[in-house]
Protein backbone atom coordinates (compact mmCIF):
# COMPACT_ATOMS: atom_id res chain seq x y z
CA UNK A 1 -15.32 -2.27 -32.17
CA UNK A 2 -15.56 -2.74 -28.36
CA UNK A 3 -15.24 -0.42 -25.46
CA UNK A 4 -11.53 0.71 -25.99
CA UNK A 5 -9.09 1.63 -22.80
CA UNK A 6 -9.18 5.48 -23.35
CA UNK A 7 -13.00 5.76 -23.40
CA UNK A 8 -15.07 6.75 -19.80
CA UNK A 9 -15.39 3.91 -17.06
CA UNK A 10 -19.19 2.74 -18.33
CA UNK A 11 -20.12 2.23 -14.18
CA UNK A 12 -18.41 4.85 -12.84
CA UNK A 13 -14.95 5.16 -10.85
CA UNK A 14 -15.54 2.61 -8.04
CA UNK A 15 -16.14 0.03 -10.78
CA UNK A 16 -19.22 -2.72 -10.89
CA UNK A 17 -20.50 -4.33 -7.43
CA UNK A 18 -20.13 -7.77 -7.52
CA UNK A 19 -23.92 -9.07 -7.63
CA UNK A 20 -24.45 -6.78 -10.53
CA UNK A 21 -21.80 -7.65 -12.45
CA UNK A 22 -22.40 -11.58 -12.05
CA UNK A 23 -26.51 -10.61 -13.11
CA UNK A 24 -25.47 -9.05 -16.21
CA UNK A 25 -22.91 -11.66 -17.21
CA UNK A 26 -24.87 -14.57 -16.55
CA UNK A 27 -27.81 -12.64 -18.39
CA UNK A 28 -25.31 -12.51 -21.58
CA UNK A 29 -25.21 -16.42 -21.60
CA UNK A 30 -26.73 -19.74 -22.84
CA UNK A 31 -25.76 -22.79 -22.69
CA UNK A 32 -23.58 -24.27 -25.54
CA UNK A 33 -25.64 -27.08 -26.06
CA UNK A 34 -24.89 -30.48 -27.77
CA UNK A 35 -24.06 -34.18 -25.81
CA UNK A 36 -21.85 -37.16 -25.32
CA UNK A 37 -22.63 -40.27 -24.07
CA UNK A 38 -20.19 -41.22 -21.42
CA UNK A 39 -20.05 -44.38 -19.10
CA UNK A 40 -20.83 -43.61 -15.42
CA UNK A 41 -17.47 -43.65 -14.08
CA UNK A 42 -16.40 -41.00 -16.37
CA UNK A 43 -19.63 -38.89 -15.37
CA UNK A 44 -18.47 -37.57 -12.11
CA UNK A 45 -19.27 -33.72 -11.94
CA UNK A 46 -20.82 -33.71 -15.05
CA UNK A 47 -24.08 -32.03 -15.98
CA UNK A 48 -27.08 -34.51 -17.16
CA UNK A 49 -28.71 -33.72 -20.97
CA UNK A 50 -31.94 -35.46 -20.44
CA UNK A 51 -34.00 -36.96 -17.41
CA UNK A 52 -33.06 -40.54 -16.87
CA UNK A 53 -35.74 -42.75 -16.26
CA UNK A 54 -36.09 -46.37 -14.55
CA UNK A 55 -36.39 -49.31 -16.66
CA UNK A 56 -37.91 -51.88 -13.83
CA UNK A 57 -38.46 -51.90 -10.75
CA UNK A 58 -35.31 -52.14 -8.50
CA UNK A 59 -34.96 -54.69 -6.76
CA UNK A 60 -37.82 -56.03 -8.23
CA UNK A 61 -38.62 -58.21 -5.93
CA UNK A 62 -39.34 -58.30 -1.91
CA UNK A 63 -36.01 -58.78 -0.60
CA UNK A 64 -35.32 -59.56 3.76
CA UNK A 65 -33.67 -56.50 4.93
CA UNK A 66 -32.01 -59.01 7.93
CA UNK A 67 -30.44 -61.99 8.24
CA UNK A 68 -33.22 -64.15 9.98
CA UNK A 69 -35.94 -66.25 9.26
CA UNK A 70 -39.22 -65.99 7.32
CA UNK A 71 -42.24 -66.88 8.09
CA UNK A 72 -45.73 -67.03 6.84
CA UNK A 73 -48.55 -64.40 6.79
CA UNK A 74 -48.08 -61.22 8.13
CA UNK A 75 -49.91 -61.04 11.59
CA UNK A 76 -47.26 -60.67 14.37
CA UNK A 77 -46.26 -64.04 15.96
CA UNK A 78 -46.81 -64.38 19.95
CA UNK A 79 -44.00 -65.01 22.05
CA UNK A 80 -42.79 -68.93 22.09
CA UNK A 81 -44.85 -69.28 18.65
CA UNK A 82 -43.18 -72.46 17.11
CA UNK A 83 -42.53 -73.57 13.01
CA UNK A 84 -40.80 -75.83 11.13
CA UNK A 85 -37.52 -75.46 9.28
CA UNK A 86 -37.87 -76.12 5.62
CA UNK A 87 -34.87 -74.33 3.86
CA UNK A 88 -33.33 -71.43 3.16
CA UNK A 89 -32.93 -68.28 0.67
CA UNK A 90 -29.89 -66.43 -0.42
CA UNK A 91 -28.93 -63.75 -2.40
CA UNK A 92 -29.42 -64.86 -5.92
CA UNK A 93 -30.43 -68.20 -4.75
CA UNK A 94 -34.00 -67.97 -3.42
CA UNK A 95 -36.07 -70.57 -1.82
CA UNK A 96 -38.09 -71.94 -4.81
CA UNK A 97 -41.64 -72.99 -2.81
CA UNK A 98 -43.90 -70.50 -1.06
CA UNK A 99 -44.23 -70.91 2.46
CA UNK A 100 -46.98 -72.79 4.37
CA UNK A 101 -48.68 -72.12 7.78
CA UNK A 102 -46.24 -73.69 10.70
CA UNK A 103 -43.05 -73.34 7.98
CA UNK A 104 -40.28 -71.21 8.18
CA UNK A 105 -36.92 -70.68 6.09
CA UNK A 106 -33.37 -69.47 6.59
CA UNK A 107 -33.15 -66.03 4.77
CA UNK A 108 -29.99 -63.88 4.39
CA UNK A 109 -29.89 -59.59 4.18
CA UNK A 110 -30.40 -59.10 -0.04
CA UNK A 111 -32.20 -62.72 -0.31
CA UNK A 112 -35.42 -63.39 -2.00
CA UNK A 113 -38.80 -63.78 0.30
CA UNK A 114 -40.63 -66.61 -0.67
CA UNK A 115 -44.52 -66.44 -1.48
CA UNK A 116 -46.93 -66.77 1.43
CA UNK A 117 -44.16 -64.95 3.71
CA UNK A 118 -44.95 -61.57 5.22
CA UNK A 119 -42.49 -60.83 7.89
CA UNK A 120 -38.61 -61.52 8.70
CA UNK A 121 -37.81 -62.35 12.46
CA UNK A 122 -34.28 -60.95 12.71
CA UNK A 123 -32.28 -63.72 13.72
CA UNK A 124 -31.67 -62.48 17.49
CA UNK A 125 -35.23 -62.89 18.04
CA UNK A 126 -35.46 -66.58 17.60
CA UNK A 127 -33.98 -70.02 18.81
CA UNK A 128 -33.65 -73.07 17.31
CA UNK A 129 -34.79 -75.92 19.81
CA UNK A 130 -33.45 -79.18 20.20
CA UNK A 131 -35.96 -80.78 17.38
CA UNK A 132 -34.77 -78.37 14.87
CA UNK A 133 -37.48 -76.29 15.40
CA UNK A 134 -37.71 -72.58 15.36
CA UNK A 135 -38.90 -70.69 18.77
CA UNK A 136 -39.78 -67.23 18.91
CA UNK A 137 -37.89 -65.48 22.58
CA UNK A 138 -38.57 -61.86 22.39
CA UNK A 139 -41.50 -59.82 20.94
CA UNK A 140 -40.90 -59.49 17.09
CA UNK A 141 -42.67 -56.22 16.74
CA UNK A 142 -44.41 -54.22 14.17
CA UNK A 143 -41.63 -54.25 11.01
CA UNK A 144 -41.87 -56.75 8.91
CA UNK A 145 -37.75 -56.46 8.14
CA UNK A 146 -39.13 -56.36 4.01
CA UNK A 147 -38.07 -54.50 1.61
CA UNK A 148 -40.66 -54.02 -1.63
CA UNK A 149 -39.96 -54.64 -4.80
CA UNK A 150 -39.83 -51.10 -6.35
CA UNK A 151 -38.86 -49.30 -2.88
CA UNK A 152 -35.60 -48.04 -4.84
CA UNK A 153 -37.53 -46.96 -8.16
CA UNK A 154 -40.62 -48.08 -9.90
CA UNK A 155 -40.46 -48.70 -13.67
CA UNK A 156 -40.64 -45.56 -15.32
CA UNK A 157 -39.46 -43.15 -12.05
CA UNK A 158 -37.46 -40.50 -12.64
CA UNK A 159 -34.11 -41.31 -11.48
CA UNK A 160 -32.32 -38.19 -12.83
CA UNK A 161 -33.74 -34.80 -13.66
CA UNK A 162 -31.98 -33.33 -16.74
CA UNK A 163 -29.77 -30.42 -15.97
CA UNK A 164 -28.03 -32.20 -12.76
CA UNK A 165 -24.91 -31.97 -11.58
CA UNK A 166 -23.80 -35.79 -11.19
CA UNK A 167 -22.68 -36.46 -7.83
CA UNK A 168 -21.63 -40.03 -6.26
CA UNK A 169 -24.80 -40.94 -5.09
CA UNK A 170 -26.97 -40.20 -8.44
CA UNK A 171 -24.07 -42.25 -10.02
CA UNK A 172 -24.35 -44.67 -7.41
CA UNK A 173 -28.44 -44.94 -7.74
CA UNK A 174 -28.04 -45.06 -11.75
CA UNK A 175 -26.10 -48.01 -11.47
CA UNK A 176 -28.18 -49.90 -8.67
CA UNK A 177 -31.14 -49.54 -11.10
CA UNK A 178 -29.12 -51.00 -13.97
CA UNK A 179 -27.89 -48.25 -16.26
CA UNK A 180 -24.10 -47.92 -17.16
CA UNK A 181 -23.89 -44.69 -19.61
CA UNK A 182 -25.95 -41.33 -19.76
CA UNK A 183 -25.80 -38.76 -22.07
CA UNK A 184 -24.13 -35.13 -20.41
CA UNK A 185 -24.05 -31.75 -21.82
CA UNK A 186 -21.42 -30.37 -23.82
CA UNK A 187 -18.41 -29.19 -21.07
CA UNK A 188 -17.00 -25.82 -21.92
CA UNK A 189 -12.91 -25.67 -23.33
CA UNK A 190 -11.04 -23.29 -21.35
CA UNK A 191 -8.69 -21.21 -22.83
CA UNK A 192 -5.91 -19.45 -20.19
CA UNK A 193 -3.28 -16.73 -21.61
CA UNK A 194 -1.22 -15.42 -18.89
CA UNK A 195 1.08 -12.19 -19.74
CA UNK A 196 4.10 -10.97 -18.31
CA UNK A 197 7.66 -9.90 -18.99
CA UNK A 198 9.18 -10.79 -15.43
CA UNK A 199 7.36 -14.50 -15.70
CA UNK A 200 9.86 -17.26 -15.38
CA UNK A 201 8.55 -21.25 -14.95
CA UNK A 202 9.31 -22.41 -11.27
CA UNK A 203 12.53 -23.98 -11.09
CA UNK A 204 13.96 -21.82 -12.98
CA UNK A 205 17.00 -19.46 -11.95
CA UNK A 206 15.55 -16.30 -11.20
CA UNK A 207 17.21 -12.58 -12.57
CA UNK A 208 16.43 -9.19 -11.28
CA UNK A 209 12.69 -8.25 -11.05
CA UNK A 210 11.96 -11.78 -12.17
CA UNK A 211 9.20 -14.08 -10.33
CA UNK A 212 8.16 -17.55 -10.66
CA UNK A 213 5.00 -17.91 -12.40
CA UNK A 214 1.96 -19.16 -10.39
CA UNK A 215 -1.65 -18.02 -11.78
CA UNK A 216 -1.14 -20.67 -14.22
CA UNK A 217 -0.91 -23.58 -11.57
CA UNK A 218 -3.22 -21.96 -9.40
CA UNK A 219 -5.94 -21.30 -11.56
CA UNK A 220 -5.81 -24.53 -13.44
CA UNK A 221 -5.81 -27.04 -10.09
CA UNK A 222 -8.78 -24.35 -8.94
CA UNK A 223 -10.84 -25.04 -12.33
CA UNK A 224 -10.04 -28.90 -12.29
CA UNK A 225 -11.04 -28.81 -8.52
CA UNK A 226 -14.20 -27.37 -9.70
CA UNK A 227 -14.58 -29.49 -13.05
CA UNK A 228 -13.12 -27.57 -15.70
CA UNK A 229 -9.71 -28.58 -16.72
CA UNK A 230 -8.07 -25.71 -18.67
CA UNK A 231 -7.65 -27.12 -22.61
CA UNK A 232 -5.02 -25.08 -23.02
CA UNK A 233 -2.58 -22.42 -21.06
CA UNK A 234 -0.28 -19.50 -22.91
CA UNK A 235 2.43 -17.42 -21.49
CA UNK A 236 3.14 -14.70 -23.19
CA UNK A 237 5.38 -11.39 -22.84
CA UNK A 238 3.98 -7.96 -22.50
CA UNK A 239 4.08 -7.42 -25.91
CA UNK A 240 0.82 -6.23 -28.07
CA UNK A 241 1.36 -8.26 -31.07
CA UNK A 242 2.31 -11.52 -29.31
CA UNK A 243 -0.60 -11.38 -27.02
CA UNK A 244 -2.86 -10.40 -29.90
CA UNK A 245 -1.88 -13.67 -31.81
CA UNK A 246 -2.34 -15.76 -28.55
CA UNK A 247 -5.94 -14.05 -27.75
CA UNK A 248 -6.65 -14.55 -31.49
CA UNK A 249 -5.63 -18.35 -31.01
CA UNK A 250 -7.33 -19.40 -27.91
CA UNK A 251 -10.69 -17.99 -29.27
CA UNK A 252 -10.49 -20.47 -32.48
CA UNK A 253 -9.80 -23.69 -30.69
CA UNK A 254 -11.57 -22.49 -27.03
CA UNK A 255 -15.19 -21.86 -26.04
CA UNK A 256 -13.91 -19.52 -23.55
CA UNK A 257 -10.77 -17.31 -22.99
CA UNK A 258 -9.35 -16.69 -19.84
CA UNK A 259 -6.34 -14.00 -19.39
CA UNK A 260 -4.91 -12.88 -16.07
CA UNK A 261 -3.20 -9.97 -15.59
CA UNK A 262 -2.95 -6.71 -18.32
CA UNK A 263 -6.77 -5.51 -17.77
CA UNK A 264 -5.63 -2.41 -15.40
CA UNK A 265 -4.63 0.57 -16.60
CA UNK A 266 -0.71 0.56 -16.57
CA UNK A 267 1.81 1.17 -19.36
CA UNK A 268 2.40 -2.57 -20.06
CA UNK A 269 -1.80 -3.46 -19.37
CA UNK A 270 -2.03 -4.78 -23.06
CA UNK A 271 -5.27 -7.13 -22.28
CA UNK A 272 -8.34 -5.20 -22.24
CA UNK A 273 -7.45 -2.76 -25.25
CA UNK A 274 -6.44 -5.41 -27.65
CA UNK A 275 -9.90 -7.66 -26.55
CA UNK A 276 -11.80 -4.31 -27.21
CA UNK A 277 -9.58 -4.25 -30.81
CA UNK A 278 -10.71 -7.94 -31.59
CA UNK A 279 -14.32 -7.99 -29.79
CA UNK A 280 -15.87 -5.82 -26.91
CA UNK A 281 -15.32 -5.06 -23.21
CA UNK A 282 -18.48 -4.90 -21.37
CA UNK A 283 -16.96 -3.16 -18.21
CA UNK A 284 -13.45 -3.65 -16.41
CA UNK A 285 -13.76 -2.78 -13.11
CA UNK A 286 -15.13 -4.32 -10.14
CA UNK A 287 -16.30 -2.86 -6.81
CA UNK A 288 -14.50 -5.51 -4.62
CA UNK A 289 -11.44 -6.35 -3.10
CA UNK A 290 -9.69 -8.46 -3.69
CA UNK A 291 -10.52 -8.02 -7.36
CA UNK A 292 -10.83 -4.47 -8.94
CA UNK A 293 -9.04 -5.07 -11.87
CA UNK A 294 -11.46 -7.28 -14.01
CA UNK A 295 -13.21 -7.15 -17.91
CA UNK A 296 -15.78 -9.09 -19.08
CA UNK A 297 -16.46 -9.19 -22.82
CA UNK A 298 -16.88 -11.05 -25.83
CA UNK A 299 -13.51 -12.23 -27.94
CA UNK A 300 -14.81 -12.81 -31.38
CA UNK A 301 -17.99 -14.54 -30.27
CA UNK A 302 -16.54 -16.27 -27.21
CA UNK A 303 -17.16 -15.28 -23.66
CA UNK A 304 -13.47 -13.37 -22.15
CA UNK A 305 -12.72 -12.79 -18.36
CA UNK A 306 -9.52 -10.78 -17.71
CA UNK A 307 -8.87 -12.01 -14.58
CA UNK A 308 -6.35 -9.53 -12.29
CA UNK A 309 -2.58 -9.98 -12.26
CA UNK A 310 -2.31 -10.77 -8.12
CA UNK A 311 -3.02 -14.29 -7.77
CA UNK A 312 -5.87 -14.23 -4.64
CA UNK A 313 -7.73 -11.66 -6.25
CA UNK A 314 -7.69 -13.89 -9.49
CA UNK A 315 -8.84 -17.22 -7.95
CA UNK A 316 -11.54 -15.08 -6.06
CA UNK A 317 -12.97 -13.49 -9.39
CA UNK A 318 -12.46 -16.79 -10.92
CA UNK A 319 -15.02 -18.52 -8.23
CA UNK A 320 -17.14 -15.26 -8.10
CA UNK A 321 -17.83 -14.71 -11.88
CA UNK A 322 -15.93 -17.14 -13.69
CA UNK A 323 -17.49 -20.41 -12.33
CA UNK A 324 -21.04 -19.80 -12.38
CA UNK A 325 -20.40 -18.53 -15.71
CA UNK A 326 -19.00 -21.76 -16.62
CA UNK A 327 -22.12 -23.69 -14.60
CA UNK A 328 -24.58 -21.98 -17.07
CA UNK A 329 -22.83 -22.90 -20.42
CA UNK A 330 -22.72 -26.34 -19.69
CA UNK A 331 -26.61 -26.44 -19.02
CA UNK A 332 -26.61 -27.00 -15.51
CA UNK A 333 -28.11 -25.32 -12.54
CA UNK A 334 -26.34 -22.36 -11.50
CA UNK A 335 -25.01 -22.98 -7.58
CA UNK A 336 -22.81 -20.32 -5.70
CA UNK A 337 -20.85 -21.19 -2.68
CA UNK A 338 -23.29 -21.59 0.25
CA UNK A 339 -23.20 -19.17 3.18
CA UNK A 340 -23.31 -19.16 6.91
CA UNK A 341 -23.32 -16.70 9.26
CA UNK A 342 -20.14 -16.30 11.39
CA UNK A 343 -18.61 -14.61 14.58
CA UNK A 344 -15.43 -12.79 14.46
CA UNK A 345 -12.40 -15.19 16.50
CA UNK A 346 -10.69 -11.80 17.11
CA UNK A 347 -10.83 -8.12 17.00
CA UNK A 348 -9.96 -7.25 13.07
CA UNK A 349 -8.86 -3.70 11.35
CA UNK A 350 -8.76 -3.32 7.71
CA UNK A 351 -8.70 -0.38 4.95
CA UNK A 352 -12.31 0.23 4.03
CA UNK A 353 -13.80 1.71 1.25
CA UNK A 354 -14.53 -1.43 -0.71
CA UNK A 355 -16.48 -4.85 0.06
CA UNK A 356 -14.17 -7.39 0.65
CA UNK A 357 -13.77 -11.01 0.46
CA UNK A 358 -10.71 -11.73 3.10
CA UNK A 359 -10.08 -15.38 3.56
CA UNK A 360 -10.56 -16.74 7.15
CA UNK A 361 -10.41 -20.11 9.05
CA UNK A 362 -13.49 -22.44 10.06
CA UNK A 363 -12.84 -22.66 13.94
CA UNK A 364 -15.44 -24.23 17.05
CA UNK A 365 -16.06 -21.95 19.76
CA UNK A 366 -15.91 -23.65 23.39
CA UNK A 367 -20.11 -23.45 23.16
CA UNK A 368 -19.77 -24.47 19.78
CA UNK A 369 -20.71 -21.32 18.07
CA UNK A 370 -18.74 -21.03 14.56
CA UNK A 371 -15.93 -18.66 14.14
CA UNK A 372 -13.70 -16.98 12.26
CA UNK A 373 -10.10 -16.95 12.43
CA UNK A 374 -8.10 -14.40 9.84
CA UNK A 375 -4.60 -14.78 10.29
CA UNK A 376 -1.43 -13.41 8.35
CA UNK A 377 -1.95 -10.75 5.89
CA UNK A 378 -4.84 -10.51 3.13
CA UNK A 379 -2.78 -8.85 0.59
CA UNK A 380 -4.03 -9.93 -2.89
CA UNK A 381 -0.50 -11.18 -3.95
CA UNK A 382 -0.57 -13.59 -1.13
CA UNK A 383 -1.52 -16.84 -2.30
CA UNK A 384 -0.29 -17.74 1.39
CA UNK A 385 -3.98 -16.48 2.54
CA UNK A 386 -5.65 -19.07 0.85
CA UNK A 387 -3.96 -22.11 2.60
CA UNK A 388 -6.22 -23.63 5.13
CA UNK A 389 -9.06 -21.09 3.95
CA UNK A 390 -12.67 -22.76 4.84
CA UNK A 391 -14.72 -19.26 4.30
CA UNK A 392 -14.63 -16.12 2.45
CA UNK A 393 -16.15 -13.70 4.46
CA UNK A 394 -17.75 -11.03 3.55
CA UNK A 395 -16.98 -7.44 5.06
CA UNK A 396 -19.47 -4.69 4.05
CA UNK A 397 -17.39 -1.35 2.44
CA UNK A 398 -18.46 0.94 5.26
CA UNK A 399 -16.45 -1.44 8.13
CA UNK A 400 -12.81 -0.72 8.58
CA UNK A 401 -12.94 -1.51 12.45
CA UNK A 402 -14.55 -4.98 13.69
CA UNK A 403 -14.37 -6.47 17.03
CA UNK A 404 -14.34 -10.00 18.36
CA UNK A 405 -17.71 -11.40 18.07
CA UNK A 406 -18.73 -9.54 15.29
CA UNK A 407 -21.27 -11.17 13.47
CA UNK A 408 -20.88 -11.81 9.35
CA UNK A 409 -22.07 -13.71 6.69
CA UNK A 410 -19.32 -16.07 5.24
CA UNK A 411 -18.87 -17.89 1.83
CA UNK A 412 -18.17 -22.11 2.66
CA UNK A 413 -15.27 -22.86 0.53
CA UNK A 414 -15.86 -26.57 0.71
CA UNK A 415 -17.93 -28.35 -2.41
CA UNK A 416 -20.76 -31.22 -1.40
CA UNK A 417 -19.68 -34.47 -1.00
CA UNK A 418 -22.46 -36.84 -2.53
């Protein structure tokens, strides 16, 4: 039997600062292991299961990085030098002699450089005279405008580490060197049980005390923006045996259960006793606001986050705790959200007491210094202060008064391109 609701707060009243409680849940887990073999364009995002190594060299052959001519040897031609025409290479249809002294071909960007050729005299260099013969003009200096044959990857390079997260240009680099399919880890299946009588799906005719329900879009475009597409998404009422049979349900067919809302201490806060009932709650409050109301624990033998009920504070502790989490059962490198140091737009006054995460604007200063701009109100409910969000930034407990040019570090809430 876990930690139930009635027994003493395990790190005391405030509840668990952040970078502690992230340490001790990434401490409780390993990756899930197993692999599929997927084709590249479906490997986007996903984590590598084994290096990847080169086959050949790529291109494999000297190829003229200009359109131009080549010519033979390598010392660097004087000015008005003179040779003769004697064909041409292309891409995938080379010139099939080597080159003598006093010849010179027609060679495209990609194409083939014949044997006996050294350099490539981008075409702007040269003229043709009136005898079909090619004239060096203008100095051709010191680059020989080749590229060699295993400049991409020699045979058995290392193209891929395992462990990677696959961006565009590892896919891009796998495919120039001729492979179409690599194995990737095992991707977690996300299990999301949201609880609440006054829940209604938008569209829906509202009643008294009723709201539309919105953790369940938010938090599932968040995880797919962040590669983890929820397998499957509950709504349930506030009611202990219904929410018992859902928790129950998500931990058979899910590697990891996800509830928000019902992990505070209120009359209807069903959430963290019942996971305590079926598993163990390892604590349930965090030091952090947005974001106090939080459990971690095991459900059977799955890894549980009760998420809060407000829907910032939720998609916060879902990027805080949730995603690295997610990151280190796959198999793949643990990365936060990288941070920058940031001046205050404007003069800012909060309630202290706790660290906070408030959600601000990415602005240029007229010297180009990088600012800050928090506008509208930070209130956790607010999914409002989350549109047009670049940085999370990050406001020690003991400030409740900041002024304009104050000096912070910020969380960049935009992921890496390639």
């Amino acid at each position: 039997m876990g930690t139930g609701g009635g027994m003493a707060e395990p790190f005391g009243p405030e509840g668990l600062p952040l970078e502690q409680a992230r340490e001790l849940i990434l401490a409780a887990l390993q990756p899930l292991g197993g692999s599929e073999t997927l084709p590249l364009a479906a490997c986007l995002g996903r984590v590598s299961a084994a290096a990847v190594l080169a086959r050949e060299a790529v291109p494999g052959f000297r190829a003229s990085m200009m359109d131009g001519y080549a010519i033979p040897g390598e010392s660097l031609p004087a000015t008005g030098s003179r040779w003769r025409l004697v064909g041409c290479s292309a891409p995938a249809a080379p010139y099939g002699s080597s080159l003598d002294p006093g010849e010179a071909i027609r060679i495209l960007t990609g194409a083939p450089v014949p044997e006996g050729s050294g350099k490539v005299l981008p075409q702007e260099l040269v003229e043709l005279a009136g005898d079909g013969e090619l004239v060096l003009v203008q100095d051709s200096g010191a680059n020989p405008w080749i590229r060699q044959p295993s400049e991409e990857a020699a045979p058995g390079q290392e193209l891929l580490a395992g462990g990677q997260r696959l961006g565009p240009a590892d896919l891009g680099r796998l495919a120039s060197c001729g492979v179409d399919a690599i194995a990737v880890t095992r991707r977690p299946r996300l299990g999301l049980l949201i609880s609440g009588d006054e829940l209604l799906p938008p569209g829906v005719q509202r009643g008294p005390g009723q709201i539309w329900e919105s953790n369940g879009t938010l938090l599932e475009a968040l995880l797919q923006r962040l590669g983890y597409p929820v397998a499957q998404q509950l709504v349930v009422a506030d009611q202990p045996d219904l929410l018992r049979h859902a928790l129950r349900e998500l931990a058979q067919c899910c590697d990891v259960v996800v509830s928000t809302g019902g992990v505070s201490v209120g009359d209807k806060d069903w959430i963290r006793p019942l996971v305590a009932e079926l598993g163990s709650v390892s604590f349930w409050k965090l030091h952090l606001k947005p974001g106090r109301p939080f459990a971690w624990g095991q459900l059977a033998d799955k890894p549980f986050f009760g998420l809060p009920g407000n829907p910032v504070a939720a998609a916060i502790t879902a990027l805080q705790l949730l995603w690295p989490a997610l990151q280190q059962l796959e198999g793949g490198q643990v990365q936060l959200l990288p941070r920058l140091r940031v001046r205050l737009e404007a003069p800012l006054r909060r309630g202290g007491g706790r660290p906070e995460l408030a959600r601000a604007a990415l602005v240029i200063g007229p010297q180009g210094e990088l600012l800050a701009r928090v506008s509208g109100s930070q209130a956790s409910a607010r999914i409002g202060s989350l549109q047009g969000a670049d940085l999370l930034l990050e406001i020690p407990a003991e400030l409740d008064s900041l002024e304009a040019g104050q000096e912070l570090w910020a969380q960049l809430l935009h992921l890496p391109i390639f």
